[in-house]
Protein backbone atom coordinates (compact mmCIF):
# COMPACT_ATOMS: atom_id res chain seq x y z
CA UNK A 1 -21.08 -40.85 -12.28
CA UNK A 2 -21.60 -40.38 -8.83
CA UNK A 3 -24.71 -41.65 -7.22
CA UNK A 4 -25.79 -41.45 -3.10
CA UNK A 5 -25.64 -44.94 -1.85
CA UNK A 6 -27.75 -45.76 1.08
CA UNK A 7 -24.32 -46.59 3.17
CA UNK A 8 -23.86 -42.55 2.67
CA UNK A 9 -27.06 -41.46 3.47
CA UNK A 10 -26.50 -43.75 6.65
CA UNK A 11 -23.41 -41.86 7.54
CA UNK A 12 -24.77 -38.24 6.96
CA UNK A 13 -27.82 -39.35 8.85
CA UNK A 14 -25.73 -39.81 11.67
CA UNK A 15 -23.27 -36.85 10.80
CA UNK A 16 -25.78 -34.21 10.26
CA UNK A 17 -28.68 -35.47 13.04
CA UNK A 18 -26.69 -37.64 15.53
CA UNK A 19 -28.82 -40.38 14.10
CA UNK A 20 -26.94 -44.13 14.26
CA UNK A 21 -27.89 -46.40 11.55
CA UNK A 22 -26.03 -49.42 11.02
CA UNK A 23 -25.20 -49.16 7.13
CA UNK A 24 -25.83 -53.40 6.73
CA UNK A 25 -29.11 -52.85 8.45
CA UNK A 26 -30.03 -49.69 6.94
CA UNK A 27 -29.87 -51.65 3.06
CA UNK A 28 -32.59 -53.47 4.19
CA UNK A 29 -34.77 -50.72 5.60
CA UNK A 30 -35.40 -47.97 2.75
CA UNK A 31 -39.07 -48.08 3.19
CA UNK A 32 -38.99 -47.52 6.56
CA UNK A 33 -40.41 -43.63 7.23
CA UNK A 34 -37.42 -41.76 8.62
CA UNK A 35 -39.46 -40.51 11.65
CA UNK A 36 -38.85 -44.05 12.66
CA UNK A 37 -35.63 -43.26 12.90
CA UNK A 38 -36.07 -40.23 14.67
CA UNK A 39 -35.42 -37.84 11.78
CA UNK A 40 -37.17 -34.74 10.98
CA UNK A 41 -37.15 -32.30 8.11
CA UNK A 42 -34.76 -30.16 10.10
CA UNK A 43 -32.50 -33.11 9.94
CA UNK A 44 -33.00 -33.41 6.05
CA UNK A 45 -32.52 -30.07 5.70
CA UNK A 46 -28.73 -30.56 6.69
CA UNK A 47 -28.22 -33.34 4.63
CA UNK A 48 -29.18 -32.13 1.72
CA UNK A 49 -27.06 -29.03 2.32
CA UNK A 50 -24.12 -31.31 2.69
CA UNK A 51 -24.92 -33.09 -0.32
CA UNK A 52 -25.14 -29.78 -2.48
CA UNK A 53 -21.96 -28.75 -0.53
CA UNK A 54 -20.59 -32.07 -1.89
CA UNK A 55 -21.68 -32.36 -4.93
CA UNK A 56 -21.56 -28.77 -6.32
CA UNK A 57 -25.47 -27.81 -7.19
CA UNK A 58 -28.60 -28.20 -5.83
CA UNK A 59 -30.69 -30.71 -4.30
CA UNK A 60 -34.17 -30.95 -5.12
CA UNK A 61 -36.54 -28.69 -3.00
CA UNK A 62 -38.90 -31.01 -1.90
CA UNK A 63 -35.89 -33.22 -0.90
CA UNK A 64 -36.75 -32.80 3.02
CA UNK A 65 -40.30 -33.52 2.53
CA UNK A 66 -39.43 -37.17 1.56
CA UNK A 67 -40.86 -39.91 3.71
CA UNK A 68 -38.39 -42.32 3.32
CA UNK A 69 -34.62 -43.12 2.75
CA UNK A 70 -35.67 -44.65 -0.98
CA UNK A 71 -37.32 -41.75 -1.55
CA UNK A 72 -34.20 -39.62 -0.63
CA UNK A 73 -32.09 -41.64 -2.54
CA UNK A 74 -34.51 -41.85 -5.68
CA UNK A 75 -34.93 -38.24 -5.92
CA UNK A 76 -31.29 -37.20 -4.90
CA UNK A 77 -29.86 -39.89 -7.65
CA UNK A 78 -32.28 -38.82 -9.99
CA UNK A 79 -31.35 -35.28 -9.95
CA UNK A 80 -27.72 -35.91 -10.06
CA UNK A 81 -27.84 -38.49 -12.63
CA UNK A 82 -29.92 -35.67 -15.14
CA UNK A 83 -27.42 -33.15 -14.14
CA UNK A 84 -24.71 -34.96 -15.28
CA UNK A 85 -22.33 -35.88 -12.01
């Protein structure tokens, strides 16, 4: 089953918004809001359009109204886990 890890969501953080996160760093950070780390919902857009790219279906709508990386990662990994990745 595949799952978004938060070393992932690092890396299309800084594919899709030119956003650098440290991966290590970022693990400790979930609940930090992502406009902290200068990231819009234009920016979340793109990632989850690279995730449905990815993964074959679609994200949740909401998904680029989410406050936080744990958010993100609870709502993307819940929808792909009930979909059956």
């Amino acid at each position: 089953m595949d799952t978004l890890t938060a070393a992932e969501l690092a890396s299309l953080m800084r594919k899709n918004a030119g956003i650098a996160v440290e991966p290590d760093a970022f693990e400790d950070r979930l609940d930090t809001p992502f406009e902290e780390y200068g990231l819009d919902s234009l920016g979340l857009l793109g990632i989850v359009a690279t995730l449905e790219n990815q993964y074959g279906r679609p994200m949740p709508q909401d998904a680029e109204r989410c406050k936080t990386p744990r958010q993100f990662l609870d709502l993307v990994n819940n929808t792909l886990t009930k979909s059956g990745a």
